[in-house]
Structures are given as structure tokens and as C-alpha cells.
Protein backbone atom coordinates (compact mmCIF):
# COMPACT_ATOMS: atom_id res chain seq x y z
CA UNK A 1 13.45 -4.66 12.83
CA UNK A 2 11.15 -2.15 11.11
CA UNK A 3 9.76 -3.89 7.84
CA UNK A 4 9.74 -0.93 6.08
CA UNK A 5 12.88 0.59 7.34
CA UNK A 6 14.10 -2.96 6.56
CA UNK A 7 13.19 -2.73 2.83
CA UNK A 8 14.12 0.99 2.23
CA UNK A 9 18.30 -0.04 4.49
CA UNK A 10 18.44 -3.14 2.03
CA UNK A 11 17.45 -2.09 -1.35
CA UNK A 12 19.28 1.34 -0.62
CA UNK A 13 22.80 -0.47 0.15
CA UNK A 14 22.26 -3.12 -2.49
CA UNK A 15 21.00 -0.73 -5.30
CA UNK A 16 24.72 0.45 -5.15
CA UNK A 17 26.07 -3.06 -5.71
CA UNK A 18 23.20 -4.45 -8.28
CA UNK A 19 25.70 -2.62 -11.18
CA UNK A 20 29.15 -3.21 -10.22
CA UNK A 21 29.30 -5.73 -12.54
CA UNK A 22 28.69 -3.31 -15.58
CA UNK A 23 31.27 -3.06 -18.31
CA UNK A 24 31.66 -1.92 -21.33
CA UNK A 25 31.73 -4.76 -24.20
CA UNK A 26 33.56 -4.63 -27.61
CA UNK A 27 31.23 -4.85 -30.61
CA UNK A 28 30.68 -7.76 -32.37
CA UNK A 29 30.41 -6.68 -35.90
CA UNK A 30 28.39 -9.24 -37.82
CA UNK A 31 25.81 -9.74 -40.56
CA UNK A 32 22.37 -10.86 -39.57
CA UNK A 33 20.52 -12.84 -41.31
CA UNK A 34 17.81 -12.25 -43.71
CA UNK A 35 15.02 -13.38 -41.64
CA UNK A 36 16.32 -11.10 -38.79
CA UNK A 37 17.07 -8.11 -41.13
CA UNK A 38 13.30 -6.94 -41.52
CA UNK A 39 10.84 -7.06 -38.48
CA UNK A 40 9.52 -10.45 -38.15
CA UNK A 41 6.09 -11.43 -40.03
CA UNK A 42 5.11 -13.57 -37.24
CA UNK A 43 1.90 -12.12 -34.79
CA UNK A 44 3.53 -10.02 -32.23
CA UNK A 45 2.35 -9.38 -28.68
CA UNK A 46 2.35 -5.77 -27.78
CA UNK A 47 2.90 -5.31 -24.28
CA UNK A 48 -0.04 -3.17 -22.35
CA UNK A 49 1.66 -1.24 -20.20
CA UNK A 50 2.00 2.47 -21.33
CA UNK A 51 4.63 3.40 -23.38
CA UNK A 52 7.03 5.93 -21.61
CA UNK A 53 9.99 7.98 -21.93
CA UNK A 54 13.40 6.30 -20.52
CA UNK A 55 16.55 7.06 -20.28
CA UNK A 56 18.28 3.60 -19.81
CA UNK A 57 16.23 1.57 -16.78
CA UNK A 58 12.67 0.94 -17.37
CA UNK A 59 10.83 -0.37 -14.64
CA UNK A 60 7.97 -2.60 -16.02
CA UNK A 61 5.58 -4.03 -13.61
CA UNK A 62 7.82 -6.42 -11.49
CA UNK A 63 10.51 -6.83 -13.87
CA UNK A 64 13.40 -4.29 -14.82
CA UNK A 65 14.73 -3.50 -18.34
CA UNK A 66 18.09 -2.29 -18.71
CA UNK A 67 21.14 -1.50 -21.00
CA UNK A 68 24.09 -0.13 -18.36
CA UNK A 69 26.04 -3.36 -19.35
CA UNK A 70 26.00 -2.08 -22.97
CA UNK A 71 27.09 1.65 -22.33
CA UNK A 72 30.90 2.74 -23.13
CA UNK A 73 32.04 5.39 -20.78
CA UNK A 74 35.08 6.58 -22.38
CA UNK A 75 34.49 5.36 -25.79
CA UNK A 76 31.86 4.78 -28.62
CA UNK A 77 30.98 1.78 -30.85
CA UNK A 78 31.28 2.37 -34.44
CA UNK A 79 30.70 0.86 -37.61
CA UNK A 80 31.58 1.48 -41.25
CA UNK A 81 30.01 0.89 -44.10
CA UNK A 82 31.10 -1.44 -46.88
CA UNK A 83 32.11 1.19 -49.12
CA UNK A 84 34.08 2.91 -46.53
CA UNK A 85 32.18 6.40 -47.09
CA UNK A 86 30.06 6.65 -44.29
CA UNK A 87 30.16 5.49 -40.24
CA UNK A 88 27.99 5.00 -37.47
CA UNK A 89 28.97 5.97 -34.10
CA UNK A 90 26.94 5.07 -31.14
CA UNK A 91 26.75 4.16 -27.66
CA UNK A 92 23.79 3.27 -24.63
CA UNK A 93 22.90 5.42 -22.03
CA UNK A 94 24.50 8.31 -22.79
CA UNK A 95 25.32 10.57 -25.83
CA UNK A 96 28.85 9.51 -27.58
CA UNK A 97 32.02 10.84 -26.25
CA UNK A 98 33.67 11.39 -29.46
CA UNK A 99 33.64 15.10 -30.66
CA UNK A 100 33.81 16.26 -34.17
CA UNK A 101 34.76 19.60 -35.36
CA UNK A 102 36.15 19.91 -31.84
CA UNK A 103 32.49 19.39 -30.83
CA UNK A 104 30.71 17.41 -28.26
CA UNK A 105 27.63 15.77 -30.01
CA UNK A 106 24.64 15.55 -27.76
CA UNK A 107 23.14 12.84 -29.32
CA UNK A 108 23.82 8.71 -28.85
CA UNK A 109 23.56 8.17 -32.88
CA UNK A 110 25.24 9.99 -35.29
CA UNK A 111 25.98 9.72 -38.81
CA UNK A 112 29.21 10.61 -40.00
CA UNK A 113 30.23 10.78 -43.97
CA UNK A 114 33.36 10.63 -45.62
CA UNK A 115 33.84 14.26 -45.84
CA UNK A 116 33.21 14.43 -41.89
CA UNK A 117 29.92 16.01 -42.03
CA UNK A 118 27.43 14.36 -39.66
CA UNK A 119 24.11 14.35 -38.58
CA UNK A 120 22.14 13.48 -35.18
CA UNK A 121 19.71 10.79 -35.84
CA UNK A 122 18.82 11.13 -31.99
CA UNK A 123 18.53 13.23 -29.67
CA UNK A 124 20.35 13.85 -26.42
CA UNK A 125 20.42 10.90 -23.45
CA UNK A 126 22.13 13.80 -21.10
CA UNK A 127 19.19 16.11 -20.47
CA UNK A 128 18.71 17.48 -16.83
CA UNK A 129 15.73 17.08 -14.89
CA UNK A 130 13.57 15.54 -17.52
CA UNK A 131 13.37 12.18 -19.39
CA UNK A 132 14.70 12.13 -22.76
CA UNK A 133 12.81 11.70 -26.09
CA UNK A 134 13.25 8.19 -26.30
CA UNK A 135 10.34 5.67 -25.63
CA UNK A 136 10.78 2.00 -24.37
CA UNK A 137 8.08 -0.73 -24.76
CA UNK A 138 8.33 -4.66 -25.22
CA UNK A 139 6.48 -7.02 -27.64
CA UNK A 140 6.85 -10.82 -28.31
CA UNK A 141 7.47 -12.68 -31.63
CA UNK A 142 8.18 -16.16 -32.55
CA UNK A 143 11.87 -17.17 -33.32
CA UNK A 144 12.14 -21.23 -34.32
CA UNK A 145 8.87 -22.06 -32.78
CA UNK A 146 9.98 -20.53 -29.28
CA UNK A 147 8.33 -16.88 -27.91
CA UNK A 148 10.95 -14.59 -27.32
CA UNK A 149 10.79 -10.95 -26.07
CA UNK A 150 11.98 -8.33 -27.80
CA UNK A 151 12.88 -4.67 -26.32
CA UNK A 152 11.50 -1.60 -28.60
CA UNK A 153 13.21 2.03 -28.62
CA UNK A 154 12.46 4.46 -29.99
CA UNK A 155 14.52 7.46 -29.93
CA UNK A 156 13.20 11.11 -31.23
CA UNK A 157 14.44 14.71 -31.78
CA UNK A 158 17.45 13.99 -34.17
CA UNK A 159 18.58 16.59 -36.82
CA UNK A 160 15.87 17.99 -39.35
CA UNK A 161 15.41 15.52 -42.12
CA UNK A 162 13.16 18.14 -43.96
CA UNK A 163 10.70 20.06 -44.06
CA UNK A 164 10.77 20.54 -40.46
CA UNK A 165 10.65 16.68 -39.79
CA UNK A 166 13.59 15.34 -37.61
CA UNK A 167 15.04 11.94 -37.97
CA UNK A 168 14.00 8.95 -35.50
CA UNK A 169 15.67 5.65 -35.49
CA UNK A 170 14.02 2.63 -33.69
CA UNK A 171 16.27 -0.16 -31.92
CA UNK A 172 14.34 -3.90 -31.72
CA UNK A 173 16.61 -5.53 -29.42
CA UNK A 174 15.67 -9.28 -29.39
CA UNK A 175 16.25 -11.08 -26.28
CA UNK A 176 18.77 -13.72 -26.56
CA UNK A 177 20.74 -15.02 -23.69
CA UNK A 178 23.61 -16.37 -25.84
CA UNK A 179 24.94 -13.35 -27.09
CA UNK A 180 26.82 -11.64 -24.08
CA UNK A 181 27.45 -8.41 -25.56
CA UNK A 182 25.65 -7.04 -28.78
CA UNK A 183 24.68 -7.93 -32.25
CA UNK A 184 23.37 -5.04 -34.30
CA UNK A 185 22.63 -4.58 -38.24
CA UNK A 186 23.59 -1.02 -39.12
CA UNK A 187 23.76 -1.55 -42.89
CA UNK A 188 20.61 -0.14 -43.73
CA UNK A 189 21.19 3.13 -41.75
CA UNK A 190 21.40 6.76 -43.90
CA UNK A 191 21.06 10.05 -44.10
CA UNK A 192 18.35 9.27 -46.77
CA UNK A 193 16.10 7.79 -44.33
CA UNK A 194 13.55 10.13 -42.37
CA UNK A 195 13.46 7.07 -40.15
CA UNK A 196 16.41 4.31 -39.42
CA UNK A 197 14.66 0.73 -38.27
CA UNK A 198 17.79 -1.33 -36.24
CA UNK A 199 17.27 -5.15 -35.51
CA UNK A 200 19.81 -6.78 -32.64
CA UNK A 201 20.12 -8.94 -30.17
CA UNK A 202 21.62 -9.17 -27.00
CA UNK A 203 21.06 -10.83 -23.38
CA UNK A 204 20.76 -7.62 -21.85
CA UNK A 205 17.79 -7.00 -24.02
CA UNK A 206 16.31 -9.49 -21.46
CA UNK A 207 13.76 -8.98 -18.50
CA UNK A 208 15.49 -9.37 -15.27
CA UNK A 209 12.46 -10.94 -13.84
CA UNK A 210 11.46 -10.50 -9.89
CA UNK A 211 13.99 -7.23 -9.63
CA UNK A 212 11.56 -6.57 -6.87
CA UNK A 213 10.78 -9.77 -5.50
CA UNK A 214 8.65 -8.34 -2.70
CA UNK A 215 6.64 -6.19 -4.55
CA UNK A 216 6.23 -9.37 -6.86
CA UNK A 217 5.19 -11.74 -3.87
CA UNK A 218 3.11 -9.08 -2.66
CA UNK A 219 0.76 -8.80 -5.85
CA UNK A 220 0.58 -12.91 -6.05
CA UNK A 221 -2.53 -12.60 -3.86
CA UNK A 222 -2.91 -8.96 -3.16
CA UNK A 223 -6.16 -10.02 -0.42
CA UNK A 224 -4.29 -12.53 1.28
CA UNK A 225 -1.24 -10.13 1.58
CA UNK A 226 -3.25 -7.45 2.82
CA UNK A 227 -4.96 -9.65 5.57
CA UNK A 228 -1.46 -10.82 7.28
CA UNK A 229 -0.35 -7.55 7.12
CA UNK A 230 -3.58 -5.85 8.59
CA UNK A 231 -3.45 -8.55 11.49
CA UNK A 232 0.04 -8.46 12.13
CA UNK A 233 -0.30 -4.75 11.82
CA UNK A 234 -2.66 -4.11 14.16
CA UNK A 235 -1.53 -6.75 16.42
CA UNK A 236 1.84 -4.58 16.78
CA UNK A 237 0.16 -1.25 17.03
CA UNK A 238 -2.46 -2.30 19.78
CA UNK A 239 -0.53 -5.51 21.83
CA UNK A 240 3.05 -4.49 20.99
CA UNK A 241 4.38 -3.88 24.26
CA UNK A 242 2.21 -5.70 26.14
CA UNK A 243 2.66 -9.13 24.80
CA UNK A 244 6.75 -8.82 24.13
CA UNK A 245 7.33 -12.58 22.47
CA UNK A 246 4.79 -12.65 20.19
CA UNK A 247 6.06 -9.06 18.57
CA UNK A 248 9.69 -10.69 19.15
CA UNK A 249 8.28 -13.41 17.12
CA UNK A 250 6.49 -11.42 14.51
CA UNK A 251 9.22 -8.59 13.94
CA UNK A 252 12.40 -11.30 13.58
CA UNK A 253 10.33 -13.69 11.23
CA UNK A 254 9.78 -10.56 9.26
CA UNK A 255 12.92 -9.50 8.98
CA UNK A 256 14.84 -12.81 8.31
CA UNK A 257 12.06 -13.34 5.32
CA UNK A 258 12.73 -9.54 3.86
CA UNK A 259 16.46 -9.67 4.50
CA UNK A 260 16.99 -13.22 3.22
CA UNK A 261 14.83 -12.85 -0.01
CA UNK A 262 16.86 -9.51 -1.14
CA UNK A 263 20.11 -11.06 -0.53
CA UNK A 264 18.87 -14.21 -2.79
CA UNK A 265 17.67 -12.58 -5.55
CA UNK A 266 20.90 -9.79 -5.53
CA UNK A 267 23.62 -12.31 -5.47
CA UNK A 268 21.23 -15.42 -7.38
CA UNK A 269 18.87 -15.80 -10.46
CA UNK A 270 15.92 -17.45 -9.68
CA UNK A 271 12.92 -18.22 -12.48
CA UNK A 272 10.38 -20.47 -11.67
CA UNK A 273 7.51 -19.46 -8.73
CA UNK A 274 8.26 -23.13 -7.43
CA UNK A 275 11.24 -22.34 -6.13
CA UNK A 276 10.85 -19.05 -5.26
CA UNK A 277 7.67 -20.15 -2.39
CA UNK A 278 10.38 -23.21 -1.41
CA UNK A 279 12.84 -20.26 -0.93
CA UNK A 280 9.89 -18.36 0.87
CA UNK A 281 9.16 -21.20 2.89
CA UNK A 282 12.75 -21.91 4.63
CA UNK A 283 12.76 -18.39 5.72
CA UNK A 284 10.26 -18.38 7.36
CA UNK A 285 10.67 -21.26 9.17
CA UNK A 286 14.06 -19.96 9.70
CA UNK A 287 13.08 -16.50 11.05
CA UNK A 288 10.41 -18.41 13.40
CA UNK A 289 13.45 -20.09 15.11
CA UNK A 290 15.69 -17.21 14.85
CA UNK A 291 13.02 -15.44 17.16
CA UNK A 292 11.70 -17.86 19.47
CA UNK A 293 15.85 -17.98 20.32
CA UNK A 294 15.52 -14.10 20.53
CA UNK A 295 12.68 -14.45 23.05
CA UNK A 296 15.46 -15.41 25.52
CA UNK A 297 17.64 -12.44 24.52
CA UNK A 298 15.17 -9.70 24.24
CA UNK A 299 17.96 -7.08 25.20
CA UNK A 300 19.64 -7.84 21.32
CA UNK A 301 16.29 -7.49 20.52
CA UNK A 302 15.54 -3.72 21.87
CA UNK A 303 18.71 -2.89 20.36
CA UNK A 304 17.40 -3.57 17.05
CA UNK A 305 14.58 -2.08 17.71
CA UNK A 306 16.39 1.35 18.97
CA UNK A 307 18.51 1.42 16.72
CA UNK A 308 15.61 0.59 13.76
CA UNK A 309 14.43 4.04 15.47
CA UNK A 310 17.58 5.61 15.02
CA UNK A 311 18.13 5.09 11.18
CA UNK A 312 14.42 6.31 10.56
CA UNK A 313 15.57 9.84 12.51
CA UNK A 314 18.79 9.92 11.11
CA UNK A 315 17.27 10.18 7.52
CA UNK A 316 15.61 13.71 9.68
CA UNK A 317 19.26 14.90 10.88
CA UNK A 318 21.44 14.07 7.38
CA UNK A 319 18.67 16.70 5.68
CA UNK A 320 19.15 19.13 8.47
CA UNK A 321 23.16 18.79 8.65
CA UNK A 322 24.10 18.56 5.35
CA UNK A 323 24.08 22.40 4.30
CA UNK A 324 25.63 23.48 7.50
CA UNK A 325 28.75 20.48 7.42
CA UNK A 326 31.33 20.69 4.50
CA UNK A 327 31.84 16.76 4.09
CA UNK A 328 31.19 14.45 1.54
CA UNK A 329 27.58 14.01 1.27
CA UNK A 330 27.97 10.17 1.33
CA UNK A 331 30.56 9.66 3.78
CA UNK A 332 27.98 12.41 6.14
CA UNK A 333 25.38 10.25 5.08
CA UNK A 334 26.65 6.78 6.59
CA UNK A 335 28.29 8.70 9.67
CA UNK A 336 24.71 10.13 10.33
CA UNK A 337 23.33 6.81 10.04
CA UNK A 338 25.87 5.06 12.20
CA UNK A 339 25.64 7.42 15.16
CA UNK A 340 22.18 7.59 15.09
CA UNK A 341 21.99 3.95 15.32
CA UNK A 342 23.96 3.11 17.82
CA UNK A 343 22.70 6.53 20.06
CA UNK A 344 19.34 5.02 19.72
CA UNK A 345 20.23 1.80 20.59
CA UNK A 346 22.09 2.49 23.41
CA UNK A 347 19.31 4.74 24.44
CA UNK A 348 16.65 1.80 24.16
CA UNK A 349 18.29 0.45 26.88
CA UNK A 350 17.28 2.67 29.03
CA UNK A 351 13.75 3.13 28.48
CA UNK A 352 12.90 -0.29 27.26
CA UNK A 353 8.65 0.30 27.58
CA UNK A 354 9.09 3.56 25.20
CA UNK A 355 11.03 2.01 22.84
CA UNK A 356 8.52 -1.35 22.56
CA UNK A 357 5.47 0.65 22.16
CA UNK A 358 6.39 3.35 19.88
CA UNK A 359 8.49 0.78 17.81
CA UNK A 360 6.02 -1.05 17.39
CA UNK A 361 3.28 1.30 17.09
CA UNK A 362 5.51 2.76 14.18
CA UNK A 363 6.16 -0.45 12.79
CA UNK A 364 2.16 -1.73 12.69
CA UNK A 365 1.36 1.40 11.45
CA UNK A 366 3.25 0.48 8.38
CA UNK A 367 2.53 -2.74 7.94
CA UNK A 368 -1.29 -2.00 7.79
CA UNK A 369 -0.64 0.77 5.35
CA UNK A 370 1.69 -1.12 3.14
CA UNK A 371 -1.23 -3.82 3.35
CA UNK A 372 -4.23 -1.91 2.70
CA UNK A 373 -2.44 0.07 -0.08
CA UNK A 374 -2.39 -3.30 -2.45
CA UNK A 375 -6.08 -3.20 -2.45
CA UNK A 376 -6.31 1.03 -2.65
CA UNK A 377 -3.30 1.33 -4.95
CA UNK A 378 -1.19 4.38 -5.80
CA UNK A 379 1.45 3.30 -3.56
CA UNK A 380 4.96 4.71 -4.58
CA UNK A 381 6.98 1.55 -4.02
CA UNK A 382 10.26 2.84 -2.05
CA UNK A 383 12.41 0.32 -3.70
CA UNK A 384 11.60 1.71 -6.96
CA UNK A 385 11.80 5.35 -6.47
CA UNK A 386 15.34 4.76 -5.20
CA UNK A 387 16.47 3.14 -8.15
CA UNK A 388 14.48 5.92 -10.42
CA UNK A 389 16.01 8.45 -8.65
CA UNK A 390 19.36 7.19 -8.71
CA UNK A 391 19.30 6.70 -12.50
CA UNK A 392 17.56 9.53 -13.48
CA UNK A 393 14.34 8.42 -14.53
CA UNK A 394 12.51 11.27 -14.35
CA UNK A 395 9.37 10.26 -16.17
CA UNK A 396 8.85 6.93 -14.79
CA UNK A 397 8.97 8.51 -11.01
CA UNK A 398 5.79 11.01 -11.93
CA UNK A 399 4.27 7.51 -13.54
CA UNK A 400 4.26 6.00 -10.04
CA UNK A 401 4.09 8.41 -7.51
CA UNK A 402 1.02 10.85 -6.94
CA UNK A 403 1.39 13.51 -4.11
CA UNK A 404 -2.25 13.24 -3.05
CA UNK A 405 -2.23 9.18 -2.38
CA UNK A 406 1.76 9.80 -0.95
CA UNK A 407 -0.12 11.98 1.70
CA UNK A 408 -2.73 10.04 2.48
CA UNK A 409 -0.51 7.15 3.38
CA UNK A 410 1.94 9.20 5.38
CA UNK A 411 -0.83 11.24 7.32
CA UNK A 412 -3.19 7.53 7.52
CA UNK A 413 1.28 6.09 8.93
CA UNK A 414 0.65 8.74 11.61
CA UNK A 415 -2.35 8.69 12.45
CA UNK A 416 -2.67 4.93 13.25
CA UNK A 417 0.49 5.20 15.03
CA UNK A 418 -0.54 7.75 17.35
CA UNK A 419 -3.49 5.94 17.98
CA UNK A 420 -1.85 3.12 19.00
CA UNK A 421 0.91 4.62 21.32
CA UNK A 422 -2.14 6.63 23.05
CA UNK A 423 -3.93 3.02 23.54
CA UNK A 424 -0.76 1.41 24.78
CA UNK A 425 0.71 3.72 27.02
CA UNK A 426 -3.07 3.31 28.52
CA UNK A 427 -3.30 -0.60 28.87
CA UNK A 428 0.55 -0.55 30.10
CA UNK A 429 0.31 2.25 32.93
CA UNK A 430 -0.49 -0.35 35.47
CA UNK A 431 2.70 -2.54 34.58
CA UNK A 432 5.59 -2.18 37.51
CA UNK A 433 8.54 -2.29 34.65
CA UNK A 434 7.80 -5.79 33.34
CA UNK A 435 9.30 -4.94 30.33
CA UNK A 436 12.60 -3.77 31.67
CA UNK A 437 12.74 -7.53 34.10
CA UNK A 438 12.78 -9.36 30.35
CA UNK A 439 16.18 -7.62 29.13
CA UNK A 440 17.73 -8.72 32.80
């Protein structure tokens, strides 16, 4: 199976399960101590990765950053002050559902006093189309004697303060894996201040480190990574279909590795790099045996292949269907899919020496791009751009992606491609069906 099609089928069907297990936690109202009430005097290590807008996932390097387990859907956290004449009502990841003066409040913070006149001390989290106001970044500070991380927002465009200024409140979200839901100090929060500073602490404040755990192998050794994949690459593109184990060989081990590292890391937590190259290790050794067994049943084989085939056409006929059938876009979707799979593999049946070369052709042709691409750069990492999408992220998608380099790579795909189904319909056009005899 297509490594690329591979990555884009898995992360796309997973990135729907990686949140079902968001919820919405109760608040734990407490008082923080002094030492956690002001920002901490210890040095701090800013992180150097450009700060940018987000609206709840931040994508940051190999790691993810995210606050979906904090946001209420159909409620808002509050908290009152001591005197009882003012609240706080907030929530994460969206602007709070409660209305006032039969309003809804776009805005995620919002002062409200005891004669029920509020103000926005952020701006809206619900904009369309664009990233909102709010800026994520990450810095490190000592907590007794141990480095912790801790997650900085800062959110813009509240009400005006004066004189044209608008409030801005800044969140410092300390990483700390024994609280499960949230800890926040709000008793310093008013009206009076142009700018609201918020210390907390939560475990979702945490990195969720090697959310992409094949980008993160990957960049390990970017030269070494890019010289497998060139070889097997062009190996595909240029010997596919002429020597049939070997890409049975190549293609399974590939796939086993891909599919069994995503499934890991989904249903698993994993920290140290030890165990993640023992984890490497079995796979491979597991996908090697997985397709020397496959050598004997190369039909299974040309299935996959076909109907690898399929599901990169079918992306082709849900675009060109989907204005012209009234059906649920996602049920259409995974109907499209289906059908096209099984059509295609069906179909590779039948012409077993087409399907081999351009398969693999296709397939090389990727892997040489996706190779060279750590050492060129500018690559827009599917994976990610289907979880930016998905959430929103408008910002962080015009971060990574660059429509000059995404051309490049797609015309440099097709061109290498071609080449190689031109040079191995040529070296094959003297073989009697010797393909076909392996699937009998």
C-alpha cells in the first residue's frame, strides 16, 4: 500500500477518534499560592518558534498543544469574587454560551458586575475564515528544582479600556500532570485593569509529544531519511514491475511500519526515543515477514495495490459528485471511497502489469519527493493540514503551506512518475504476462 495514501487514510480516520475522549470538566475553584500568584522570578526559556495566532490547537514543531478537554459546550465556568459584586465567566475554545441582556457575547472572558453590566476582556474565538486575536507560545520555568513548561495566551481585541486601548488578558497555564481538569486564580481580574495577567495549571496545558510520530522520526536524521527513501523510491519507480518480490517486500514493510506506529501512538503514550526505535524496530521486522509471506500471495497483494489506486481517484470523484448528489457529505464521502476501492481492486485483477507499474511508479514517485523534501523543506505535512483544517486553524495552515513549493512537489510527483511508467512499460514489453502467472 501507497505510503502516502497510507499516511493521509490513517491520520484522516484517526484524527476523528484522537478527541472522543474530550469532556467538559467542572472547575476546581481554589486559591493558589503566593509563589504561583505572580509570574515566577526564576530564568525562563522562551520558546523560538514564532509566535502565532490560534484558536485552540497549536501545532508546534512535532508536538501538539491543545485545550478541547477544557472547553464547555453548553455551559461556562464562572467565578465570583469574595465580595460577591463582581463574576467571571469563561470558557476554552469558544466564546461563552451564556447571554446577557438577552445577548450572545462574542467573547470567551467577560466581566460581569453586580448591577449586570459587563465587559469583554477578549475578543471573539468564533470568527470565520480567519484566526482569532489570540496568540499561543510556550516558555519554561523552574518549579521545586524541576523544569516545567508552561503554555502562554494571549488573547486581544476586548472592550475599550480607554482612550481607544482595548483590554487583553494573558493565561500562563503551567503544565502539571496532576491536576486533571483546571486550576485558575481569577482574583486579581477587573475592570480597572487595561491588562488581566491569569496563572493556572492544568495537564492539558501539557505537550502531547510525538502527535506526529512520523514527521518526528523523519527529522531524527533528515539525510539518512532522505537516502532510504530516494533508493526505495527510485527502486519502485524504475524496477517496480519488473522485480515483483522485492516491491512486495518494500511496499508491505512500509506499510506495517506506518500503520503500526499510528495505531501505537493513537491508542498509547510513549516518551522516551528508546522505546520508540524498540517499537520501530519490531515493525519492521514484522512487516519484513508479513511480506516475504505475501510474496506467495501476490494476488492479496494487487488488491491492495488496486484498491490503494482506487482511494487516491476516489478523492477525484467525491469533488466531482458532491454538488450534483443530495447526500450527506460524509456518508457520500466513505461510499465514494468504498466503491472506488473495491472497483479498483477488482479491476487490478485483470490487468495485473498496469496496475504494478503505475502503482508503483506512483508510489516511488512519492517516496522520493517526500524524501528529498526534508532536505529542500517547505513541505506541507498532510497529517497536519488535516488536523488544521478540521479545527479551524486558519493561521497556522498559511504558516506551513506555500503554493509555490506545494507545486513544485506535485508537478516534480508527476513528473517522476511519468518517467518511470514510460521506462517500465519499455523494459517490460518483452515479458509474455509473467506478472499475471504470479497471482495464479
Amino acid at each position: 500500500m501507497s505510503k502516502g495514501l497510507l499516511i493521509f487514510t490513517t491520520l484522516f480516520l484517526l484524527s476523528n477518534c484522537k478527541f472522543l475522549n474530550q469532556f467538559s470538566p467542572e472547575m476546581n475553584a481554589f486559591l493558589l499560592q503566593n509563589n504561583f500568584m505572580a509570574e515566577s522570578n526564576d530564568s525562563k526559556t522562551e520558546d523560538k518558534n514564532p509566535i502565532i495566532n490560534v484558536k485552540c490547537f497549536w501545532v508546534n514543531k512535532t508536538n501538539v498543544y491543545q485545550l478541547f478537554a477544557l472547553q464547555k459546550k453548553n455551559a461556562d465556568y464562572e467565578y465570583e469574587s469574595k465580595d460577591k459584586k463582581s463574576k467571571i465567566i469563561y470558557n476554552f475554545c469558544q466564546d461563552i454560551v451564556t447571554t446577557l441582556d438577552g445577548e450572545k457575547i462574542n467573547s470567551n472572558i467577560v466581566y460581569l458586575d453586580d448591577k449586570k453590566k459587563y465587559k469583554r476582556l477578549t475578543g471573539s474565538l468564533s470568527t470565520k475564515g480567519q484566526s482569532p486575536k489570540n496568540t499561543w507560545s510556550v516558555y519554561n520555568k523552574k518549579v521545586e528544582n524541576k523544569t516545567v513548561s508552561v503554555l502562554k495566551i494571549n488573547f486581544e481585541e476586548g472592550d475599550e479600556y480607554k482612550n481607544g486601548e482595548k483590554y487583553k488578558t494573558i493565561i500562563h497555564l503551567e503544565c502539571n500532570k496532576t491536576v486533571n481538569n483546571i486550576e485558575l486564580n481569577l482574583q486579581n481580574v477587573s475592570i480597572n485593569n487595561r491588562e488581566n495577567i491569569i496563572y493556572g495549571r492544568s495537564k492539558h496545558a501539557c505537550p502531547i509529544n510525538h502527535y506526529y510520530i512520523l514527521e518526528f522520526l523523519m527529522n531524527l536524521s533528515p539525510v539518512v531519511t532522505c537516502i532510504l527513501a530516494c533508493v526505495f523510491g527510485a527502486f519502485l519507480v524504475f524496477l517496480g514491475a519488473k522485480a515483483v518480490k522485492g516491491t512486495v517486500i518494500i511496499i508491505t514493510t512500509l506499510a506495517v511500519v506506518i500503520a503500526g506506529l499510528l495505531l501505537i501512538f493513537t491508542l498509547f503514550t510513549i516518551e522516551t526515543e528508546r522505546s520508540i526505535f524498540i517499537i520501530l524496530g519490531i515493525l519492521t521486522i514484522v512487516g519484513f515477514i508479513v511480506g516475504c509471506i505475501l510474496i506467495k500471495a501476490v494476488k492479496l497483494f494487487i488488491m491492495i495495490l488496486g484498491a490503494s489506486l482506487g482511494f487516491s481517484i476516489s478523492t477525484f470523484v467525491y469533488d466531482a459528485i458532491l454538488p450534483l448528489i443530495k447526500w450527506d457529505a460524509q456518508l457520500l464521502y466513505y461510499v465514494t471511497v468504498v466503491a472506488c476501492c473495491i472497483l479498483f481492486a477488482l479491476i487490478a485483477l485483470c490487468v495485473v502489469k498496469h496496475v504494478l507499474i503505475f502503482g508503483t511508479a506512483i508510489i516511488g514517485g512519492y517516496l522520493i519527493i517526500r524524501g528529498s523534501s526534508l532536505i529542500i523543506g517547505k513541505y506541507p505535512n498532510e497529517s497536519q493540514l488535516l488536523d488544521l483544517v478540521k479545527h479551524e486553524e486558519w493561521e497556522q495552515i498559511d504558516a506551513i503551506s506555500n503554493d509555490s513549493y506545494v507545486y513544485f512537489y506535485l508537478f516534480a510527483w508527476f513528473l517522476i512518475s511519468l518517467i518511470g511508467i514510460i521506462i517500465q512499460y519499455k523494459s517490460n514489453k518483452d515479458d509474455k504476462d509473467e506478472n499475471e502467472k504470479l497471482i495464479k
